[in-house]
PDB file of N, CA and C in Angstrom:
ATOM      1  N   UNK A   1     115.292-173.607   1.477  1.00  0.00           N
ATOM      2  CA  UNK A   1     114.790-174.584   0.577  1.00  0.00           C
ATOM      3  C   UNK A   1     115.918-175.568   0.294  1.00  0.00           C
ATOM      4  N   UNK A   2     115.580-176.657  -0.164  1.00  0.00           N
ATOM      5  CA  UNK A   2     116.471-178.209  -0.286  1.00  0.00           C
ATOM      6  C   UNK A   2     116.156-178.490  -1.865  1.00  0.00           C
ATOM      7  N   UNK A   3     116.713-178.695  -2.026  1.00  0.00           N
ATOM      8  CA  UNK A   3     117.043-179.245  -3.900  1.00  0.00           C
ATOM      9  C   UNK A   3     118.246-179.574  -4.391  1.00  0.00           C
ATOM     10  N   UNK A   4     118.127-180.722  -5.303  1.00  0.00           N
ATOM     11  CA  UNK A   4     119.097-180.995  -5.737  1.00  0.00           C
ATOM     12  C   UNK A   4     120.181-181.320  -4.988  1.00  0.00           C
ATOM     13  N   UNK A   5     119.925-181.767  -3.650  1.00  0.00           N
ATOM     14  CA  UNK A   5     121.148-181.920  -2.835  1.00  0.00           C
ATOM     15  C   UNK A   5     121.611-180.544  -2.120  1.00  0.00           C
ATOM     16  N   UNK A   6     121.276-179.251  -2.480  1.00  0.00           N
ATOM     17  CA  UNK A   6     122.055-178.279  -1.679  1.00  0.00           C
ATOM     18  C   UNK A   6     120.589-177.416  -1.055  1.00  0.00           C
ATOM     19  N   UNK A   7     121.092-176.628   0.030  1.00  0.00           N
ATOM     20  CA  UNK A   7     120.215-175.329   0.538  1.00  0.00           C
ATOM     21  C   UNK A   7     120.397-174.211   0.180  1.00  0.00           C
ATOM     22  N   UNK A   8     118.622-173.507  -0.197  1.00  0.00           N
ATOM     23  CA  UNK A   8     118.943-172.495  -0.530  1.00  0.00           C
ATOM     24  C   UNK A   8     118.261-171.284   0.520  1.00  0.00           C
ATOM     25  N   UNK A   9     118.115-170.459   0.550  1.00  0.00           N
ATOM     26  CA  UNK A   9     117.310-169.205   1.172  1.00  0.00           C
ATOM     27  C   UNK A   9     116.215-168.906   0.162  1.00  0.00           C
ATOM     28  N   UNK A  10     115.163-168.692   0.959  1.00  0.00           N
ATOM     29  CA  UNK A  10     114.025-168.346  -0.745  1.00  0.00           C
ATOM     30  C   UNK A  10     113.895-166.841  -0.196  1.00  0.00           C
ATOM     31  N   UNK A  11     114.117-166.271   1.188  1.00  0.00           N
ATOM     32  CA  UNK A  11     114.355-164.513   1.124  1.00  0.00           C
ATOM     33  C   UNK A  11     114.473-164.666   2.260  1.00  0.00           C
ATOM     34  N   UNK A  12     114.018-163.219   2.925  1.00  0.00           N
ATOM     35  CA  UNK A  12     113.994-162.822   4.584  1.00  0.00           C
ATOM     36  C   UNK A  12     112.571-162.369   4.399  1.00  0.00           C
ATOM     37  N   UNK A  13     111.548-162.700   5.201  1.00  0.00           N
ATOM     38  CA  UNK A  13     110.375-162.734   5.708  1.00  0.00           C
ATOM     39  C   UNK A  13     110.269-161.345   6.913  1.00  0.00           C
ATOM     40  N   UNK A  14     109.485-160.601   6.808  1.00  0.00           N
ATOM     41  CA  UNK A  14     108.794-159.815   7.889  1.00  0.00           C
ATOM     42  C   UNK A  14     107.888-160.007   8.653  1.00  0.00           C
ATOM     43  N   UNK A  15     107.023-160.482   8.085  1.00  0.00           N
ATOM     44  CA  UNK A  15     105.624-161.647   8.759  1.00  0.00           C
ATOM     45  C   UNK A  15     105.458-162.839   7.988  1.00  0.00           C
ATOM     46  N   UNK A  16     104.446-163.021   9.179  1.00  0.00           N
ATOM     47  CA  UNK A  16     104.081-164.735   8.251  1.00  0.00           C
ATOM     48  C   UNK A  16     103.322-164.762   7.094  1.00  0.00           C
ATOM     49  N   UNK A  17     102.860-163.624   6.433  1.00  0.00           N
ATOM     50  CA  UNK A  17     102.498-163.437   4.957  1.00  0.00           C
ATOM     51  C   UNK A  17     103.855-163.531   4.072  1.00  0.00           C
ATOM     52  N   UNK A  18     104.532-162.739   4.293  1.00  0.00           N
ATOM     53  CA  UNK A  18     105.645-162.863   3.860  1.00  0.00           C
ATOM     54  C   UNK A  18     106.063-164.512   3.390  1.00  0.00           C
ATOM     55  N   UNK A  19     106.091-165.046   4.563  1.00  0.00           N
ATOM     56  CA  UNK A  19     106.477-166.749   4.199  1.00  0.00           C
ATOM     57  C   UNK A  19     105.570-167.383   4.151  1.00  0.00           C
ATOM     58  N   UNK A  20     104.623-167.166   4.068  1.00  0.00           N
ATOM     59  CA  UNK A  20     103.662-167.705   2.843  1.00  0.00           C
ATOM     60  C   UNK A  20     103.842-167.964   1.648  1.00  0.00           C
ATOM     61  N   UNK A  21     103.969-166.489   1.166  1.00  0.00           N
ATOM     62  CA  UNK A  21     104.041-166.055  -0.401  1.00  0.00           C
ATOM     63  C   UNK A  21     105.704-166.764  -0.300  1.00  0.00           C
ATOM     64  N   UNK A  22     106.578-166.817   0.058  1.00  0.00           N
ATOM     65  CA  UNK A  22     107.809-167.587   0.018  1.00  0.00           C
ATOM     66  C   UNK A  22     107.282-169.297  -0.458  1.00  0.00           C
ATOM     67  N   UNK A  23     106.685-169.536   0.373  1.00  0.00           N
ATOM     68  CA  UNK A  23     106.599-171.314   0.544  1.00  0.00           C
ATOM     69  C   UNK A  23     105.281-171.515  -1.143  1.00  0.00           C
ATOM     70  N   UNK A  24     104.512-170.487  -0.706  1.00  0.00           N
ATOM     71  CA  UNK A  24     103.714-171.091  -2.362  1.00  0.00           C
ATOM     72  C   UNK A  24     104.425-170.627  -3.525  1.00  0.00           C
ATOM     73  N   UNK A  25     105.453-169.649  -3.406  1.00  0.00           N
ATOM     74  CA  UNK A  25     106.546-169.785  -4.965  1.00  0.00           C
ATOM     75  C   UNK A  25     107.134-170.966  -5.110  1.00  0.00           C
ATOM     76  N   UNK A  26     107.578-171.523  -3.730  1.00  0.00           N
ATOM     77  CA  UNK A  26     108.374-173.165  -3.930  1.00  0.00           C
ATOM     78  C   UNK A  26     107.585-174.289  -3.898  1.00  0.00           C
ATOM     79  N   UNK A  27     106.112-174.302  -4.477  1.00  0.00           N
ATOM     80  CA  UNK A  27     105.389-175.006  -4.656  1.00  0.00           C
ATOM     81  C   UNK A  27     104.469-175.494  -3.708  1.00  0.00           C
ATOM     82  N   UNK A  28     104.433-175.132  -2.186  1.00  0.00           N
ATOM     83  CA  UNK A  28     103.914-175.751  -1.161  1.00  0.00           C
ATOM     84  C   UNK A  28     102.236-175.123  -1.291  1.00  0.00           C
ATOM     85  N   UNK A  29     101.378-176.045  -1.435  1.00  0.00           N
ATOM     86  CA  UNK A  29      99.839-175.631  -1.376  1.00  0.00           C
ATOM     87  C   UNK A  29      99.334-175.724  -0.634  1.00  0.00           C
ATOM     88  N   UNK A  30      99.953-175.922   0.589  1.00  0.00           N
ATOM     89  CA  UNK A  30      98.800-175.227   1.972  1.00  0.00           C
ATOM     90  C   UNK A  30     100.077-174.841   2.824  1.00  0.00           C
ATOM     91  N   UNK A  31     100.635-174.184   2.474  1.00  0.00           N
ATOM     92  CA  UNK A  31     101.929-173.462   3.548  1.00  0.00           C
ATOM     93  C   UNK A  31     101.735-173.182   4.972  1.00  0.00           C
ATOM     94  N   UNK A  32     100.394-172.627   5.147  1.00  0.00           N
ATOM     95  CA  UNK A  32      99.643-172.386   6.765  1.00  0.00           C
ATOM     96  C   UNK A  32     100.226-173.401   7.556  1.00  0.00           C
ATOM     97  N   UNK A  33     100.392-174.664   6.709  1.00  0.00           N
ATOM     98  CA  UNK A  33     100.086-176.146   7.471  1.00  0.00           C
ATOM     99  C   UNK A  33     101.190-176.436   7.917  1.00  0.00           C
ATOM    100  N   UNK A  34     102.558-175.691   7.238  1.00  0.00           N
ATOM    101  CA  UNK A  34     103.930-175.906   7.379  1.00  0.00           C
ATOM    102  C   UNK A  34     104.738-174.632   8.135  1.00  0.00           C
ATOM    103  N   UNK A  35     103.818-173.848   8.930  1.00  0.00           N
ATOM    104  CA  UNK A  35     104.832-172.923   9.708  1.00  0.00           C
ATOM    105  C   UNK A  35     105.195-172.982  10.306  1.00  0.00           C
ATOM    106  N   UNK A  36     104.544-174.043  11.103  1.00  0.00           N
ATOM    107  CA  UNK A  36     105.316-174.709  12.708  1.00  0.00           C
ATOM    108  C   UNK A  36     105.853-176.434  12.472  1.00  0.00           C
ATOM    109  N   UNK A  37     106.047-176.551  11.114  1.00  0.00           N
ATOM    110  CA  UNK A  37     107.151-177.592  10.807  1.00  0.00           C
ATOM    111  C   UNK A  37     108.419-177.360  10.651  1.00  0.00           C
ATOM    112  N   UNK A  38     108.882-177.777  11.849  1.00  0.00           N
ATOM    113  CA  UNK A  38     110.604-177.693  11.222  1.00  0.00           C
ATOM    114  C   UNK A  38     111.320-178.221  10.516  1.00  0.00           C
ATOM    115  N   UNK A  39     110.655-179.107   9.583  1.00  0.00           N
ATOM    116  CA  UNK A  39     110.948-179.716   8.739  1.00  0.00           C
ATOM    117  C   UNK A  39     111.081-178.765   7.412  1.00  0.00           C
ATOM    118  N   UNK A  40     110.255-177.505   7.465  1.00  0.00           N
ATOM    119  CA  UNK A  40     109.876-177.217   6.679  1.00  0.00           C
ATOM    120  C   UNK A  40     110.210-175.614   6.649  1.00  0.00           C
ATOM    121  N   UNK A  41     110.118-175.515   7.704  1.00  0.00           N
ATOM    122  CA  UNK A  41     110.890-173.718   8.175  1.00  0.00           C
ATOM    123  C   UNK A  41     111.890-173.793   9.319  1.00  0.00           C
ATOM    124  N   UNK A  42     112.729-173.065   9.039  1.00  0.00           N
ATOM    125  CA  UNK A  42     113.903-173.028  10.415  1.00  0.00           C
ATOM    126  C   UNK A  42     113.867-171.279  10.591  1.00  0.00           C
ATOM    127  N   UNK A  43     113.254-171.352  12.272  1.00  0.00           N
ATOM    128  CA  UNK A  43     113.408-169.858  12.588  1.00  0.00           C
ATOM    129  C   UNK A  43     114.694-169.575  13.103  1.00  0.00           C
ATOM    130  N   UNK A  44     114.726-168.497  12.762  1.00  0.00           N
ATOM    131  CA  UNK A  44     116.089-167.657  13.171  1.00  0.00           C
ATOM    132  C   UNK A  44     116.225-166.254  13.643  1.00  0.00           C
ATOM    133  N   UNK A  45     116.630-166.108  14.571  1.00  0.00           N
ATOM    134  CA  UNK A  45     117.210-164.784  15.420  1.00  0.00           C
ATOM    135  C   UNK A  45     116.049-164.258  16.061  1.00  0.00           C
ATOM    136  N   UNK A  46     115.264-165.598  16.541  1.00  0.00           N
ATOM    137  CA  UNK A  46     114.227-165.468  17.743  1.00  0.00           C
ATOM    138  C   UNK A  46     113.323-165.998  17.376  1.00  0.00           C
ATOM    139  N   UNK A  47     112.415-166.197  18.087  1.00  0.00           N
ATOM    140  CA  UNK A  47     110.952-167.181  18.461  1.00  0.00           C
ATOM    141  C   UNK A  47     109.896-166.896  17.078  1.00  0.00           C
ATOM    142  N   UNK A  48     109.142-168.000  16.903  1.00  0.00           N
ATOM    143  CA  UNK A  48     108.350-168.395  15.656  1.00  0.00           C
ATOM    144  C   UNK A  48     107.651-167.648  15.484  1.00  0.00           C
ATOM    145  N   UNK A  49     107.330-167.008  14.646  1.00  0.00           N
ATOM    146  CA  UNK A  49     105.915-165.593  14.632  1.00  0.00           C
ATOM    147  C   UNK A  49     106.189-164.204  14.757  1.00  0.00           C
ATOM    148  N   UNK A  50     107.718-163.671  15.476  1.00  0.00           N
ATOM    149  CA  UNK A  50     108.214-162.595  15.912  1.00  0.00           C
ATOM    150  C   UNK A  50     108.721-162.284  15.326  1.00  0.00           C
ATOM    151  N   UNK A  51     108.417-161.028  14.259  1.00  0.00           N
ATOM    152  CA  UNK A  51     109.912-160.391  13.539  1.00  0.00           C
ATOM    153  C   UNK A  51     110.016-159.078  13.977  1.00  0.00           C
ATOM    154  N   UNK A  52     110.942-158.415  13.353  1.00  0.00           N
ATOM    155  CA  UNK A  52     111.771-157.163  14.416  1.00  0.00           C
ATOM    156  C   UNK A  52     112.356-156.751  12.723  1.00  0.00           C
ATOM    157  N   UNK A  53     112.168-154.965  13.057  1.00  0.00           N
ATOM    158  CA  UNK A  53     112.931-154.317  12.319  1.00  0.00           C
ATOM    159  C   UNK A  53     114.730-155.290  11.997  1.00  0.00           C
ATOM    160  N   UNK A  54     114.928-154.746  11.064  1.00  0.00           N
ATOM    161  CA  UNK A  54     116.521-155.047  11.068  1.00  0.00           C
ATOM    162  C   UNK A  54     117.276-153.797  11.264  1.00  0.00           C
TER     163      UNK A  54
END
C-alpha cells in the first residue's frame, strides 16, 4: 500500500481471498477488478494466483 508518500505491506496473502479481504480493509470496493493490476498488486516469489506453503 502507498500513503502519505511511503509503502506499506498490508500482510502476506495465501490465496486470492486472502487479498481480497487485504485490498477491501484499504478501502478498494471491487478488489476482483484490481488483481491483475500492477498498479495495484505486486506479485512476489512467483506467478499471479500461485501461492506455496512457506
Amino acid at each position: 500500500m502507498h500513503r502519505h508518500g511511503q509503502d506499506g505491506i498490508l500482510g502476506t496473502a495465501y490465496s486470492d481471498h486472502d487479498l481480497v479481504v487485504f485490498l477491501e480493509g484499504a478501502g478498494i470496493t471491487e478488489p476482483d477488478a484490481v488483481l491483475d493490476d500492477p498498479r495495484w498488486v505486486e506479485w512476489r516469489d512467483g506467478p499471479a494466483h500461485q501461492f506455496s506453503a512457506a
